[in-house]
Protein backbone atom coordinates (compact mmCIF):
# COMPACT_ATOMS: atom_id res chain seq x y z
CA UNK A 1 -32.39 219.74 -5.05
CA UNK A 2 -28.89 219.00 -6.87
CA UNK A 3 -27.60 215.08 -7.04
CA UNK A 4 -23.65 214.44 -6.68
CA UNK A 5 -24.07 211.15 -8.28
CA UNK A 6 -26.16 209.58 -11.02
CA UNK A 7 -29.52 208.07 -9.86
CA UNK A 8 -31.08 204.76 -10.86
CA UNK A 9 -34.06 204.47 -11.95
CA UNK A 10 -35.74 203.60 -8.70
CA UNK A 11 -34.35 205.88 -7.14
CA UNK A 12 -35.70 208.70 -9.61
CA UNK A 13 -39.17 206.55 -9.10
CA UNK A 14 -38.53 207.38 -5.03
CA UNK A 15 -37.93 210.64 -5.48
CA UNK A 16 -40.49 211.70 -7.82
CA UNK A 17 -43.44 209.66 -5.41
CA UNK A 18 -42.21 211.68 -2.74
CA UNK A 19 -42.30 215.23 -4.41
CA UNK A 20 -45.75 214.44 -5.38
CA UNK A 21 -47.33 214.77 -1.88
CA UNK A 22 -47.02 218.31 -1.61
CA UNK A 23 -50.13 217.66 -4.60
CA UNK A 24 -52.22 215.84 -1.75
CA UNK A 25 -55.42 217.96 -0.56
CA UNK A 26 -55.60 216.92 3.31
CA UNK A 27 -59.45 216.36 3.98
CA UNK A 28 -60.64 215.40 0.55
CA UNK A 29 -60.42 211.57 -1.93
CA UNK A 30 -57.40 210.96 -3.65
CA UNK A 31 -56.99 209.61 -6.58
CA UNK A 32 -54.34 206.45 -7.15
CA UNK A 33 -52.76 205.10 -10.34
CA UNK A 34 -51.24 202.74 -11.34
CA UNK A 35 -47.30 201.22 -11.54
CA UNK A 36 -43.97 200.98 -10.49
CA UNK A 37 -43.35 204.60 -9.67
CA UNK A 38 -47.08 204.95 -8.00
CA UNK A 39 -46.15 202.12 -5.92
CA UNK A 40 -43.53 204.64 -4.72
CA UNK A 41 -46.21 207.10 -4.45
CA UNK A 42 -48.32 205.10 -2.43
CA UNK A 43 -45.01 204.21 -0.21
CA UNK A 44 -44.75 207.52 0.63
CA UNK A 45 -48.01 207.79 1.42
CA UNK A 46 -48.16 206.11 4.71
CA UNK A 47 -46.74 209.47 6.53
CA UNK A 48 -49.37 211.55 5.32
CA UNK A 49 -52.19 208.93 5.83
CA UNK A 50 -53.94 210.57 8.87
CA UNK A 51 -54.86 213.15 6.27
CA UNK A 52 -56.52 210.71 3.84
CA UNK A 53 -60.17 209.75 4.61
CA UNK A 54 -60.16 207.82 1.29
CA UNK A 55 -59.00 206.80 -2.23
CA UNK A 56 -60.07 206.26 -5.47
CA UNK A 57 -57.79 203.75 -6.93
CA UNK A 58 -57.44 202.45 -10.83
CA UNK A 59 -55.98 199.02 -10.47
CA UNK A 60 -56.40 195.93 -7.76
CA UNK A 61 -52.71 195.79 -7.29
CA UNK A 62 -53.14 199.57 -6.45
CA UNK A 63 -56.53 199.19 -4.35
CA UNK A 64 -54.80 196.33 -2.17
CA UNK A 65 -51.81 198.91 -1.61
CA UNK A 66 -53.82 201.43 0.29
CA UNK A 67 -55.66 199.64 1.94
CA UNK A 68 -52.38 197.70 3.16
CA UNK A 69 -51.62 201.27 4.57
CA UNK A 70 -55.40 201.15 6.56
CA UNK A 71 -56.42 204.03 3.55
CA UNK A 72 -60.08 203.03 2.85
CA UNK A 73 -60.38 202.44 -1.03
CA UNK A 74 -64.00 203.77 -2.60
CA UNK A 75 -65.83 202.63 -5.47
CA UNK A 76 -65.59 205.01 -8.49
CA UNK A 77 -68.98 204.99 -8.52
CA UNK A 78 -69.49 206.42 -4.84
CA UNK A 79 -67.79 209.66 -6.13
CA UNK A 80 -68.49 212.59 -7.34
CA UNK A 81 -65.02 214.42 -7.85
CA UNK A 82 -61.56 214.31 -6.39
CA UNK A 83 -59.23 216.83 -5.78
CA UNK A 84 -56.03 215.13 -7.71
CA UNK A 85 -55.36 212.57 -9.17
CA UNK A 86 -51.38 210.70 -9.39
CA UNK A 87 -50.45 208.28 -11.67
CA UNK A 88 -47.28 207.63 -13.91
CA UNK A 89 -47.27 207.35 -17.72
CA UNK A 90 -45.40 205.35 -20.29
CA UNK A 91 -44.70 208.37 -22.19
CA UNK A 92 -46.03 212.13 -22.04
CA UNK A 93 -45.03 215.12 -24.83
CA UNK A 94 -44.85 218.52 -24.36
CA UNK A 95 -48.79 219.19 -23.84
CA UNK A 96 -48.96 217.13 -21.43
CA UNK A 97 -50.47 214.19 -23.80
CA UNK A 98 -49.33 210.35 -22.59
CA UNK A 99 -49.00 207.41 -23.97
CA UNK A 100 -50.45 204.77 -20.64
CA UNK A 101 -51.36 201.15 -20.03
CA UNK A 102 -47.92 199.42 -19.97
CA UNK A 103 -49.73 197.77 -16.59
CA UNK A 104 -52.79 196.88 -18.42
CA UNK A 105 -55.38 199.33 -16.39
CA UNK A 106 -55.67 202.49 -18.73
CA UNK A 107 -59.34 201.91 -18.86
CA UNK A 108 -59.98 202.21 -15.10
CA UNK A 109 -57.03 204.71 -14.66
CA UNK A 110 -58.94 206.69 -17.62
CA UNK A 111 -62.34 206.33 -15.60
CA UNK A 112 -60.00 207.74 -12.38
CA UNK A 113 -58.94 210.30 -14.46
CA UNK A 114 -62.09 211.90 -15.81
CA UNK A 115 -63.55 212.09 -12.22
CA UNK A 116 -60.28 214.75 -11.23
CA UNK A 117 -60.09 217.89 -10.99
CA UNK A 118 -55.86 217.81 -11.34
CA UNK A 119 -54.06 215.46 -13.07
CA UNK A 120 -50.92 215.03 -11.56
CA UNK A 121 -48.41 212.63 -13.56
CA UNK A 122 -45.30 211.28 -12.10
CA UNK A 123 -42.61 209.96 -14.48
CA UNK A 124 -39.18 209.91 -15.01
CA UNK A 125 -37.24 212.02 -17.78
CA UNK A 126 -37.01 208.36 -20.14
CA UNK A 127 -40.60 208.96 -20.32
CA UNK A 128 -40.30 212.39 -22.93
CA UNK A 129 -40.76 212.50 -25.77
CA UNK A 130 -41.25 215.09 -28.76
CA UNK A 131 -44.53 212.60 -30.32
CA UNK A 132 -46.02 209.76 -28.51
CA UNK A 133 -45.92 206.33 -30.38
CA UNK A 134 -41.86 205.41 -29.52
CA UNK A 135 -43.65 203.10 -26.37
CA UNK A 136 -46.08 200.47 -27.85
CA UNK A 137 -49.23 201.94 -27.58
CA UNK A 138 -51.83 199.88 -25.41
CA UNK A 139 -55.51 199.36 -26.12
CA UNK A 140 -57.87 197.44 -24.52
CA UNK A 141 -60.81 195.68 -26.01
CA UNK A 142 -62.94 193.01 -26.65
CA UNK A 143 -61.68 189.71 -27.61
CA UNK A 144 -63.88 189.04 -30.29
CA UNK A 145 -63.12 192.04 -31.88
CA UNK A 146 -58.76 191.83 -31.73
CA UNK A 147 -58.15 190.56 -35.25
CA UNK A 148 -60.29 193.05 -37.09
CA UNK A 149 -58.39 195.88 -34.53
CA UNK A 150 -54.79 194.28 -35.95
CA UNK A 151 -55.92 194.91 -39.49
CA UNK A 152 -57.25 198.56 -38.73
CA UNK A 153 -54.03 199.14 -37.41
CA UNK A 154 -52.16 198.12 -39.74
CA UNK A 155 -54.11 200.09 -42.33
CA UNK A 156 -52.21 202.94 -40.15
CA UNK A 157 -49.37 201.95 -40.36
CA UNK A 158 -49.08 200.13 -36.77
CA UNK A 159 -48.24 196.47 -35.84
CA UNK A 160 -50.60 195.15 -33.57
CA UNK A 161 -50.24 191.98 -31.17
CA UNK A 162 -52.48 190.75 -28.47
CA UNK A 163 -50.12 190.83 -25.53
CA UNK A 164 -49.62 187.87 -23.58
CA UNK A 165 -48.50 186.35 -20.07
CA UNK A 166 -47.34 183.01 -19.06
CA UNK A 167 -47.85 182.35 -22.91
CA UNK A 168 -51.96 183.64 -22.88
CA UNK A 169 -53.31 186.25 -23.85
CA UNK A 170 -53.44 188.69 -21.20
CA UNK A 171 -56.58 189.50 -19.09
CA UNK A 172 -57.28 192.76 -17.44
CA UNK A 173 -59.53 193.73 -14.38
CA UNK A 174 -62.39 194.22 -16.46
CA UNK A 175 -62.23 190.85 -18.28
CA UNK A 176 -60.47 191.90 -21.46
CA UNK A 177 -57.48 191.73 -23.80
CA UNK A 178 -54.76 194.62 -24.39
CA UNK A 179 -53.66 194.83 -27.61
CA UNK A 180 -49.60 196.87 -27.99
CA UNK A 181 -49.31 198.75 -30.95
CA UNK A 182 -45.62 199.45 -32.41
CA UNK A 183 -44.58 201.82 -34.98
CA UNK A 184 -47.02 204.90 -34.99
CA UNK A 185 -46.10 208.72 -34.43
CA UNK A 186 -49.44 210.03 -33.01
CA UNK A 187 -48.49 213.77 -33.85
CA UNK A 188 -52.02 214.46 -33.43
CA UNK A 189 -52.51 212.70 -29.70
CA UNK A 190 -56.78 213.97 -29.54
CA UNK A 191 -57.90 213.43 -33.13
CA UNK A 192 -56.46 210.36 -32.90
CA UNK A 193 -57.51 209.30 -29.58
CA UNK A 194 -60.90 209.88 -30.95
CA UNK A 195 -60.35 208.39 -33.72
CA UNK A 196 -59.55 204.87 -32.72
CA UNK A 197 -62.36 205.39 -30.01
CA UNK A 198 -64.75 204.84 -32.12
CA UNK A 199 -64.03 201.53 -33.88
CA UNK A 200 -66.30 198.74 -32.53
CA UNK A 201 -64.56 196.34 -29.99
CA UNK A 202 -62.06 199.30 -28.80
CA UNK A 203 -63.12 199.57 -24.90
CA UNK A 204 -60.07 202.23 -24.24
CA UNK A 205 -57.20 203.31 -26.09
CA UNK A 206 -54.16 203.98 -24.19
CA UNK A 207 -54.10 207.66 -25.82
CA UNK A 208 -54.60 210.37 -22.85
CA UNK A 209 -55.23 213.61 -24.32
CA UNK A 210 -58.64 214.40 -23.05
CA UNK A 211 -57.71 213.23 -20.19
CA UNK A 212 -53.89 214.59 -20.14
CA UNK A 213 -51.32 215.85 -17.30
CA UNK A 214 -52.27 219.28 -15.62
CA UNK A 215 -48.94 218.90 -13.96
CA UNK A 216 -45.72 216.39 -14.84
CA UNK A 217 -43.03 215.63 -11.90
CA UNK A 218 -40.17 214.69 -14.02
CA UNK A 219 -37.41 213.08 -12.12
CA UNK A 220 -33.96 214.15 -13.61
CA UNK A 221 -30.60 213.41 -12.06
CA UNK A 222 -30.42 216.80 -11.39
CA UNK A 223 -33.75 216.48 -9.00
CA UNK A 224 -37.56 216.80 -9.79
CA UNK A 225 -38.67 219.11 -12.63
CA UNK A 226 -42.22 220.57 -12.62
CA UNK A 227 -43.62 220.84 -15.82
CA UNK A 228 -46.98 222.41 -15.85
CA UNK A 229 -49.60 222.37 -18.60
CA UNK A 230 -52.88 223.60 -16.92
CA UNK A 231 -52.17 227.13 -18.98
């Protein structure tokens, strides 16, 4: 597909959403992200619907989506597997590795995630990168524990703040804070993923390399690019 004129960035969000239904297994659960280019996703959706018995979604905002479409939404925990799973990503490298959580619901879209057997990212080309860290990295965990979390951080190197809305600190679906961390290169997205896993307080950092992009859609002005990294 070849563009005469530049795109903006919703329309690259558009585009992308749509080129990820061919990814949709009629019959079988789908899995739904999270964000402003899955909310195109979900959009496009609604032509296809009659071939979706069900979702698994990782966010309310998402959840309430579907089922605005009549798509019935199921617990994680009434689920086994799923054939694919679509969501976007604040940044992804070359392995397929993403940074997520710029909408606050990497934990649940991590939980999504793990229960797939394809991940299927959508994102536009902004979101490349050569090492993850240029997007403040998200991590969600227990309030109690934030300060502590700022200083381990910054023992890496990384400036840590709790992030905030409507001047408060920000609470997420499961009842927690997000901390965004600026200034790290994670040139090693899995050992450090694991890494920051297990410090006490941490419920999920916004690293996804265990759970990282089979596929990427990568919306370029020039169309959609397929970037696979299941080999």
């Amino acid at each position: 597909m070849t563009m005469t004129s530049a795109l903006t960035q919703d329309q690259l969000k558009t585009l992308v959403g749509q080129a990820a239904l061919r990814y949709v297994v009629a019959g079988e659960i789908l899995g739904v992200g999270t964000g402003s280019t899955v909310n195109q996703f979900i959009a496009a959706l609604a032509g296809i619907k009659g071939q979706i018995p069900a979702a698994v979604s990782s966010s309310e905002a998402s959840t309430q989506r579907l089922q605005a479409l009549g798509i019935p939404v199921l617990d994680a925990n009434e689920v086994e597997s799923i054939s694919v799973y679509v969501d976007g990503a604040d940044e992804i490298d070359g392995r397929g590795c993403m940074i997520k959580g710029g909408g606050a619901a990497l934990t649940r879209e991590k939980i999504v995630a793990a229960l797939a057997r394809r991940f299927v990212c959508i994102a536009d080309e902004s979101k490349r990168v050569d090492t993850l860290g240029r997007f403040p990295l998200p991590v969600e965990v227990i309030p109690m524990a934030a300060a502590q979390l700022v200083r381990r951080f910054a023992a890496l190197g990384g400036t840590a703040a709790v992030r905030l809305k409507d001047g408060v600190p920000l609470v997420t679906d499961n009842g927690q804070h997000i901390l965004d961390v600026r200034g790290l290169a994670i040139a090693d997205p899995p050992g450090f993923e694991m890494q920051v896993n297990q410090w006490p307080g941490v419920v999920t950092v916004g690293v996804f390399a265990q759970q990282k992009a089979d596929v990427c859609l990568l919306a370029t002005e020039t169309g959609v690019q397929t970037l696979d990294f299941a080999a």
